[in-house]
Protein backbone atom coordinates (compact mmCIF):
# COMPACT_ATOMS: atom_id res chain seq x y z
CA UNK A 1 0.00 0.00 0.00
CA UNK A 2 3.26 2.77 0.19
CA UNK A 3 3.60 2.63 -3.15
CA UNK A 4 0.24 3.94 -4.13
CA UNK A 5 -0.13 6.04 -1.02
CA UNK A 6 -1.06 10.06 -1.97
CA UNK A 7 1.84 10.94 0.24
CA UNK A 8 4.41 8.80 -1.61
CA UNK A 9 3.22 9.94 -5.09
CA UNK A 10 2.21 13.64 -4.45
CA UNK A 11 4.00 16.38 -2.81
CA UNK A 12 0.94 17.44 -0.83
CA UNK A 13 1.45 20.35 1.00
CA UNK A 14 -0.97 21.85 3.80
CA UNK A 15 -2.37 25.21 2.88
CA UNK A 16 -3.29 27.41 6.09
CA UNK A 17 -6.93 27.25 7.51
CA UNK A 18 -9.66 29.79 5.99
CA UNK A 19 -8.86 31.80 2.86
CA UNK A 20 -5.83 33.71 3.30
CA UNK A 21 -2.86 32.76 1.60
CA UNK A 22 0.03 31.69 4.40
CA UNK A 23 3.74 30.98 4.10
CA UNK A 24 4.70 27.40 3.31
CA UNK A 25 7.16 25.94 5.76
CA UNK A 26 10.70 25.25 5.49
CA UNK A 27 10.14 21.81 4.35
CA UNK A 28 7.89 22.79 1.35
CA UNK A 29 10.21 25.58 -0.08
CA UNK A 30 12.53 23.08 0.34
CA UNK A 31 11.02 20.73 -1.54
CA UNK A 32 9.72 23.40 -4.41
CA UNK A 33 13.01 24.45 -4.32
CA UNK A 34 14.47 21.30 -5.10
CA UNK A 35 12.06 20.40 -7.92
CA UNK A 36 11.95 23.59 -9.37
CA UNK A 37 16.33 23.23 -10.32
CA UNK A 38 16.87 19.59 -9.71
CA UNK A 39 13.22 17.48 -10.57
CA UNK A 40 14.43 15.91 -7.82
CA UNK A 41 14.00 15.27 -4.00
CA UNK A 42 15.75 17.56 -1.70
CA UNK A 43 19.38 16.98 -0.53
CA UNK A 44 20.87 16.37 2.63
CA UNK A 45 21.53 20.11 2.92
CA UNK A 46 18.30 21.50 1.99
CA UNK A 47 17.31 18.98 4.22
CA UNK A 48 19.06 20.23 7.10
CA UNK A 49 18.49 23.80 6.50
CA UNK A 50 14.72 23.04 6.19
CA UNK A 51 15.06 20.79 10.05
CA UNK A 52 16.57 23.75 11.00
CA UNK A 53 13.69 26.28 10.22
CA UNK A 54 16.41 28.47 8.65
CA UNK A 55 15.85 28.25 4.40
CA UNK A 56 13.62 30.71 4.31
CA UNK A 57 15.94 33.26 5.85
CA UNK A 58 17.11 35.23 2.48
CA UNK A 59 20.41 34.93 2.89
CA UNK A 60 20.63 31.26 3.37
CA UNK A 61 17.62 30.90 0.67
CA UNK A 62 19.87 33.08 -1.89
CA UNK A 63 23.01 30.87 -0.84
CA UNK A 64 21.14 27.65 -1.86
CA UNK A 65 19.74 28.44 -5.12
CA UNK A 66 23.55 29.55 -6.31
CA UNK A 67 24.80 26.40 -4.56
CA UNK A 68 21.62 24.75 -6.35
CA UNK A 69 22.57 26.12 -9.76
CA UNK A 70 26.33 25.62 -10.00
CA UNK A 71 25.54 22.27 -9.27
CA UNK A 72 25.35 19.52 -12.17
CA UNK A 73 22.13 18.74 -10.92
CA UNK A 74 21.24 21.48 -12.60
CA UNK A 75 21.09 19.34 -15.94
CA UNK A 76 17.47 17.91 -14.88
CA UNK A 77 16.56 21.62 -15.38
CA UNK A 78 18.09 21.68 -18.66
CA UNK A 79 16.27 18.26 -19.66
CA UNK A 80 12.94 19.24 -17.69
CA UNK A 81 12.45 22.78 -18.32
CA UNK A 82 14.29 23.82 -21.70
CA UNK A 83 13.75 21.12 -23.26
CA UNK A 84 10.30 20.58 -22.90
CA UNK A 85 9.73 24.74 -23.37
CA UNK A 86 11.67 24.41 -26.86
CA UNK A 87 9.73 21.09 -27.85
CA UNK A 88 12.24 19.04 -28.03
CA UNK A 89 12.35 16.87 -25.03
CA UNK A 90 13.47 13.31 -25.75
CA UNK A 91 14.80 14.38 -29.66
CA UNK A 92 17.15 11.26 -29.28
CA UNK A 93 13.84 9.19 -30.00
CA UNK A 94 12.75 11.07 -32.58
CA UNK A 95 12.24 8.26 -35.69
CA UNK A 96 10.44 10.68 -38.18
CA UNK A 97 13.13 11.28 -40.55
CA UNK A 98 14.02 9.61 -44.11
CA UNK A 99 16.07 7.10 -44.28
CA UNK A 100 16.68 7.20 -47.74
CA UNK A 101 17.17 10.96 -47.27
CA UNK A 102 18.80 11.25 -44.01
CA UNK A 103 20.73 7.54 -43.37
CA UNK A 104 23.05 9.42 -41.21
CA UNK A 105 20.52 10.70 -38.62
CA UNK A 106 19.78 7.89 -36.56
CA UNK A 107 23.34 7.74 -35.47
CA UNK A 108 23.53 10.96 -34.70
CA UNK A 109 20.22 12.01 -33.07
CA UNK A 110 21.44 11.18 -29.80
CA UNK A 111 24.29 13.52 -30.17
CA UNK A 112 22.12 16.22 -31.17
CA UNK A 113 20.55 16.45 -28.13
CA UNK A 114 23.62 15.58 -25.42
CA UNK A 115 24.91 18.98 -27.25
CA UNK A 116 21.09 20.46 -26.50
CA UNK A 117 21.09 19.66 -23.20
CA UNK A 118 24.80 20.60 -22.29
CA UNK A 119 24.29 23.53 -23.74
CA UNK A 120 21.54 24.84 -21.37
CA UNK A 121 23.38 23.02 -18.42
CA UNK A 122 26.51 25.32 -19.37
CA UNK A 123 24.46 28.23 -19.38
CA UNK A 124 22.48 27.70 -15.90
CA UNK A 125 25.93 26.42 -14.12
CA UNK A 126 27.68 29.31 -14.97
CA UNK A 127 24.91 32.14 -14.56
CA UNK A 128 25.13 32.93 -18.46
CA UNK A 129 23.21 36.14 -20.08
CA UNK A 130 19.33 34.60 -21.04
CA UNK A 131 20.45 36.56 -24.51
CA UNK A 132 22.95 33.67 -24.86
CA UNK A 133 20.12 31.84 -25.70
CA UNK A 134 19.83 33.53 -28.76
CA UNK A 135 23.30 34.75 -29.19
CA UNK A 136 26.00 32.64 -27.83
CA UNK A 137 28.89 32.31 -29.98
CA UNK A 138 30.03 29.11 -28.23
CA UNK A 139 28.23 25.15 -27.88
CA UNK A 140 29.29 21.91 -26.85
CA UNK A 141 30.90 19.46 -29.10
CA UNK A 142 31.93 16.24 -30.15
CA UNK A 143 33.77 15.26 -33.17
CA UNK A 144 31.13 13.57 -34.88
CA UNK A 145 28.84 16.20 -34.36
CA UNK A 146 31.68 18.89 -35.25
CA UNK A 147 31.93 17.13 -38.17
CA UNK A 148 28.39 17.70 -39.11
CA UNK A 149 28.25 21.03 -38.74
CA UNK A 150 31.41 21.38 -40.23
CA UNK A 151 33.32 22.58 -37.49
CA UNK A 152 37.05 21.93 -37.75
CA UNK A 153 39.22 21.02 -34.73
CA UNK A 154 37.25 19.15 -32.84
CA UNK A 155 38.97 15.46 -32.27
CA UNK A 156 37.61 12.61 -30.40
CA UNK A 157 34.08 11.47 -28.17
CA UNK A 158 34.69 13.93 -25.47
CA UNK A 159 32.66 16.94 -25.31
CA UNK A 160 33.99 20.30 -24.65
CA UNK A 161 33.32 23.87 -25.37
CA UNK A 162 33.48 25.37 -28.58
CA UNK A 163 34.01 28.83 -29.29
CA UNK A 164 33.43 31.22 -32.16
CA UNK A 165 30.42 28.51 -33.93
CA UNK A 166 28.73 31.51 -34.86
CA UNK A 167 31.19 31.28 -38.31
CA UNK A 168 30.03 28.16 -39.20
CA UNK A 169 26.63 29.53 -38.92
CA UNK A 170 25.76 28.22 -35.03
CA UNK A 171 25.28 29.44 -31.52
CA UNK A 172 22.16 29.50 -29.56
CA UNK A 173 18.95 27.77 -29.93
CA UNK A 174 18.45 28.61 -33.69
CA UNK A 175 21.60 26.97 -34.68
CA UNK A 176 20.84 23.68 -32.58
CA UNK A 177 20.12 20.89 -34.51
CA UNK A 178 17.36 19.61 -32.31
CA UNK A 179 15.12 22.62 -33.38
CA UNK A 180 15.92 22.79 -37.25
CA UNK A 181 15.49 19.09 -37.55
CA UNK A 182 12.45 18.81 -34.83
CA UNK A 183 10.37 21.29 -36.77
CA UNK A 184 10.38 19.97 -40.17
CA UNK A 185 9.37 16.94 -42.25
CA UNK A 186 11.05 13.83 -43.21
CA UNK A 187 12.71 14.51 -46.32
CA UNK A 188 11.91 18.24 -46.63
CA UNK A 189 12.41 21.66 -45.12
CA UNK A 190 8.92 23.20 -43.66
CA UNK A 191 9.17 27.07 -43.33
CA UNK A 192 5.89 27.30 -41.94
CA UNK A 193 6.77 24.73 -39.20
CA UNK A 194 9.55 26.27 -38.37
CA UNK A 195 8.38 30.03 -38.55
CA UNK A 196 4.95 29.20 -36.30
CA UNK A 197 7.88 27.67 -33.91
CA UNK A 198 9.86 31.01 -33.83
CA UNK A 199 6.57 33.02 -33.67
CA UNK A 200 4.61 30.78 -31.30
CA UNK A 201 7.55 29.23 -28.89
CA UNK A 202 10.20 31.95 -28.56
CA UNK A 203 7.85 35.00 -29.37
CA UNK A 204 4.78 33.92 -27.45
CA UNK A 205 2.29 35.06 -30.49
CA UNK A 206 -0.93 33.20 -30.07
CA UNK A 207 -2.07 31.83 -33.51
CA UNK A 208 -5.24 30.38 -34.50
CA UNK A 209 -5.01 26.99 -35.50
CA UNK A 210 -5.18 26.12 -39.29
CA UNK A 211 -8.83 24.97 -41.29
CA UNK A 212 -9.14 21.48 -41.27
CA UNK A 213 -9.27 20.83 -44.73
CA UNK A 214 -6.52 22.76 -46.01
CA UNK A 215 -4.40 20.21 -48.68
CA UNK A 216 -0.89 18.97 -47.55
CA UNK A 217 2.53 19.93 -49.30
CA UNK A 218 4.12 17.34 -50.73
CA UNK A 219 6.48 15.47 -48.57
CA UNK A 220 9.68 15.21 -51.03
CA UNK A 221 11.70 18.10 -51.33
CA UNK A 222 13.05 16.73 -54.57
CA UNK A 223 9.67 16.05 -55.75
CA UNK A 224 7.84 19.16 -55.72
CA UNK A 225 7.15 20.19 -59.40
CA UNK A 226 10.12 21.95 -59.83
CA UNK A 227 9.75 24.17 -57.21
CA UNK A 228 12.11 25.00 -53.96
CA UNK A 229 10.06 24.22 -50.73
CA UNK A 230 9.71 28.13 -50.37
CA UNK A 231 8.09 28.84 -53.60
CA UNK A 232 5.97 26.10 -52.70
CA UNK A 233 5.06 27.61 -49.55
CA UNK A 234 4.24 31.18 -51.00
CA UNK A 235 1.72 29.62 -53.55
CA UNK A 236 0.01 27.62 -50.97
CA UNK A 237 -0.03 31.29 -48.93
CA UNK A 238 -1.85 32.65 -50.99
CA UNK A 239 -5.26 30.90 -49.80
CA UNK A 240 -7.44 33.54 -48.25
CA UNK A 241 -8.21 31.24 -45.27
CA UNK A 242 -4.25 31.20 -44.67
CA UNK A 243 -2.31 34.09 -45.60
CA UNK A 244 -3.55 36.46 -42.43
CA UNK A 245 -1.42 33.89 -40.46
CA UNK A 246 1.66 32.54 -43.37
CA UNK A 247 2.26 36.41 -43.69
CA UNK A 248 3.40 35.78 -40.03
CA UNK A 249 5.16 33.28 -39.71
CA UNK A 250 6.39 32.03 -43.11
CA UNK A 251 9.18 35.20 -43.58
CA UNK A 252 10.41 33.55 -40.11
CA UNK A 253 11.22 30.17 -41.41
CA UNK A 254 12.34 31.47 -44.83
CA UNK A 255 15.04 32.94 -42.78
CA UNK A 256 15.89 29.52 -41.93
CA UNK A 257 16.27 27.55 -45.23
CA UNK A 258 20.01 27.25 -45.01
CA UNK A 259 19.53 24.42 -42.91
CA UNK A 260 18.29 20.95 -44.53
CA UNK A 261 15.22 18.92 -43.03
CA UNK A 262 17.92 17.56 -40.15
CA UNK A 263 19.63 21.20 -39.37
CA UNK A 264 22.88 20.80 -41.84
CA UNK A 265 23.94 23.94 -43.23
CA UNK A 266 22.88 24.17 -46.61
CA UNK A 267 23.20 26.32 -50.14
CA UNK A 268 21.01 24.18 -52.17
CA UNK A 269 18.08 22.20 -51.74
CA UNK A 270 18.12 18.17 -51.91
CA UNK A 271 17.59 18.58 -55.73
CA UNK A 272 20.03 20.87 -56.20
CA UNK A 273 18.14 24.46 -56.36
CA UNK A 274 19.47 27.55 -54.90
CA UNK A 275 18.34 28.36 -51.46
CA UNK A 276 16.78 32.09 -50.36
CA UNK A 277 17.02 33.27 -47.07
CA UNK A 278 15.66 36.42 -47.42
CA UNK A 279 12.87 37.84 -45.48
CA UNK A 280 10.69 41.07 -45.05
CA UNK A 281 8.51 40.76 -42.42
CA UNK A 282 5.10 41.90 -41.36
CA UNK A 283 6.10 44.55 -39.35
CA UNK A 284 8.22 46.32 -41.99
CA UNK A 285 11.63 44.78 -41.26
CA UNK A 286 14.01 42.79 -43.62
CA UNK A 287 16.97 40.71 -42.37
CA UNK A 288 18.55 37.37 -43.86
CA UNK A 289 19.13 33.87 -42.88
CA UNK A 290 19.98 33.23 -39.50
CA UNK A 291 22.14 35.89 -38.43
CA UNK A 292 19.55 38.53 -39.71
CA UNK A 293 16.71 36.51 -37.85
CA UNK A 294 19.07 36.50 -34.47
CA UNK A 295 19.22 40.04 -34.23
CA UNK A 296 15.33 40.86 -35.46
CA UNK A 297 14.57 38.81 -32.08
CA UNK A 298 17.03 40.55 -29.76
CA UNK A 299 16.07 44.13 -30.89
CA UNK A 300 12.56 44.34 -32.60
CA UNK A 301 11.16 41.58 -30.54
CA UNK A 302 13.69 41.50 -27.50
CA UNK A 303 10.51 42.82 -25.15
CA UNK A 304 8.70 39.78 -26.28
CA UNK A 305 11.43 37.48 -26.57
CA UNK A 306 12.07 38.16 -22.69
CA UNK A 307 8.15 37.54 -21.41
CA UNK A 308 8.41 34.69 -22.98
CA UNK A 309 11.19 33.21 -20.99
CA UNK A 310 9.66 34.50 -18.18
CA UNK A 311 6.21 33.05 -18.79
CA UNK A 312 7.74 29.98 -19.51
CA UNK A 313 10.45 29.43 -16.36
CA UNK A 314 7.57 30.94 -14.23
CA UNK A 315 4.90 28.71 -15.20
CA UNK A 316 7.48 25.54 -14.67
CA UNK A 317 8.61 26.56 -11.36
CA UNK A 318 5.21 26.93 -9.78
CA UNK A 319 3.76 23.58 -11.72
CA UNK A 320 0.69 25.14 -13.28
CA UNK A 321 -0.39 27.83 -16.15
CA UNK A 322 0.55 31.67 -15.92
CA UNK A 323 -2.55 33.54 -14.37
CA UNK A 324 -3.45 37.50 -14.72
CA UNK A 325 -2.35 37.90 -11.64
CA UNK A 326 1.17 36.69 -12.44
CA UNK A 327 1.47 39.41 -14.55
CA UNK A 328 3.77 42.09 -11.84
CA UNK A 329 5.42 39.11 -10.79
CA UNK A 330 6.10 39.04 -14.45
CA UNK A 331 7.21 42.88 -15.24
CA UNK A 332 9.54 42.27 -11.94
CA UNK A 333 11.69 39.09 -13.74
CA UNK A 334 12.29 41.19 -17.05
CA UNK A 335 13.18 44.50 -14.83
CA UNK A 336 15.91 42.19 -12.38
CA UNK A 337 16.61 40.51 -15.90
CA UNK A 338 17.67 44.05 -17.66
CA UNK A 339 19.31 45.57 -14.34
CA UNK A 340 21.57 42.35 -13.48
CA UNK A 341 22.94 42.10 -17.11
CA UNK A 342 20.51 39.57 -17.78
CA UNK A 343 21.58 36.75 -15.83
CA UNK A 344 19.68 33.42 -15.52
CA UNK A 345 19.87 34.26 -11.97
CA UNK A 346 17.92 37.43 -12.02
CA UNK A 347 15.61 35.21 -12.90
CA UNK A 348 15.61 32.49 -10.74
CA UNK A 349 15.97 34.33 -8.07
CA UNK A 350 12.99 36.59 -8.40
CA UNK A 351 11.01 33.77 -8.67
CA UNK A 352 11.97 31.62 -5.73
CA UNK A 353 11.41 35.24 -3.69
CA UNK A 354 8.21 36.02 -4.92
CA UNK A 355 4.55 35.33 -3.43
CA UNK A 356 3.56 32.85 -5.74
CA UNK A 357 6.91 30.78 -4.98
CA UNK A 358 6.81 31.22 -1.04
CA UNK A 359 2.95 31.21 -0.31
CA UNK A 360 0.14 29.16 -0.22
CA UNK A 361 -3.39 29.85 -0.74
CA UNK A 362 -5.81 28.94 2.36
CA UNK A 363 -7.74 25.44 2.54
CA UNK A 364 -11.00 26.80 1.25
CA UNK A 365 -10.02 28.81 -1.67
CA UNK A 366 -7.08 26.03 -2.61
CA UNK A 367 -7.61 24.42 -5.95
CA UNK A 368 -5.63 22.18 -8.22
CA UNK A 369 -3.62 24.54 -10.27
CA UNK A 370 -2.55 26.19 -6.27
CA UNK A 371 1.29 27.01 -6.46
């Protein structure tokens, strides 16, 4: 009977009497805590610090989560939260690619997203800018994933940090394999998976979801009458019923053509045609490939870039969906965020301080989605 007892399968916490909300105790920030960077139990020293009825002390509490997030422990966070936020959780499963096309994949899936996850790891570990997300001019390598991306100097299974990828047209989450190859077909490019991903996933755009009987693009890039999988895509725009939204998002995933259906860096499509990165926008701006696309999202859309993040990390660390009421808690991450040089800790540490984070609502106004 342990094993299918509430208390052995839920963290059940016990909200204050009435209906005001009430401080959790040591033991349950402990244990958010814990979950929240680790998806894990709490240690021996959160344990001890939580006995003690001193973690909530700010000091001690601000000590932990930098003990918490230089720890590789941290990874779960990587795996758990970024991951799962870029849609890409458990890539090295992924089976959905040609294997007439692609025979190289399977071998290298898993690769794809060690690098993924090691790269976010990196970044928490060693308090990292959130712009290095976008931006970072560094990842983590092996040689036969060097190799792929055509990386020189890289030798051997080890991985290690690479510097100065942005060259060879990588860095951040647009140049990860994971998300080229994750949001496109089997043996073709799809600019309008790809650009609803940028607009929808990293820009927090709400889109309504296509009509039901809309036809499907052909599924061989090298059989598409002729045409490159971007011409293609701006006939089939040009549908009433779909061009309020392609006019979105398709300029987005143009941007991203230089990268074949499993994220190698491209010039020419799998039948040979010339690829065009170019894209204009729907808010007036131009840019190409991307570079161009990097810095449209850290200066025309850096405001909604950050929310984003925030919305995102937020709505992980407290277990449930981002409310109305969230929203100060919200304007308070992005304002630590831009005043501490955008650290990931600016982040984390507004939330683990906050309200939401440290308080419970009372036993007759608790509900499911409580914090």
């Amino acid at each position: 009977m342990l094993f299918v007892a509430p208390a052995f399968l839920y963290r059940i916490e016990n909200p204050p009497p009435g209906t005001q909300q009430g401080p959790i105790s040591d033991w349950e920030l402990a244990s958010r805590l814990s979950y929240f960077l680790w998806s894990s139990l709490p240690d021996a020293t959160l344990r001890d610090l939580a006995a003690s009825g001193k973690l909530h002390e700010p000091a001690v509490l601000a000590a932990q989560v930098r003990r918490m997030q230089a720890d590789a422990r941290v990874r779960r966070l990587a795996t758990e939260f970024a991951c799962q936020w870029l849609h890409i959780y458990e890539f090295d499963t992924l089976d959905e690619k040609s294997e007439r096309h692609f025979p190289e994949f399977v071998a290298l899936r898993g690769d794809m997203y060690e690098e993924s996850i090691r790269f976010f790891s990196e970044l928490f570990q060693k308090d990292a800018s959130v712009l290095d997300f976008f931006e970072a001019d560094y990842t983590i390598l092996n040689e036969r994933l060097a190799r792929f991306y055509g990386i020189p100097g890289v030798a051997g299974d080890e991985w290690r940090r690479v510097e100065g990828v942005r060259k060879h047209a990588r860095g951040g989450i647009l140049g990860l394999a994971t998300t080229l190859a994750k949001q496109s077909g089997a043996s073709r490019t799809s600019p309008i998976l790809r650009g609803n991903w940028v607009s929808e996933v990293l820009m927090g755009d709400k889109l309504p979801r296509p009509p039901k009987d809309v036809p499907r693009l052909p599924d061989d890039e090298t059989a598409i009458e002729g045409l490159t999988v971007r011409q293609l895509v701006e006939r089939h725009s040009i549908d009433p019923r779909c061009a309020n939204c392609h006019v979105r998002i398709d300029p987005l995933g143009y941007a991203l053509e230089g990268f074949d259906p499993i994220g190698r860096r491209r010039e020419k499509d799998l039948a040979d045609r010339p690829i065009d990165t170019h894209a204009a926008v729907r808010d007036g701006a131009k840019f190409d490939g991307l570079d161009g696309l990097r810095k449209y999202l850290l200066t025309t859309q850096r405001d909604a870039v950050l929310k984003q993040f925030c919305k995102k990390l937020l709505g992980y660390s407290l277990g449930r969906g981002v409310q109305l009421s969230d929203a100060p808690l919200l304007s308070e991450m992005q304002r630590q965020l831009e005043q501490r040089d955008y650290r990931f800790s600016a982040a984390v540490d507004t939330i683990v301080t906050s309200r939401q984070f440290r308080e419970i609502r009372g036993k007759d106004v608790a509900t499911d989605d409580s914090p």
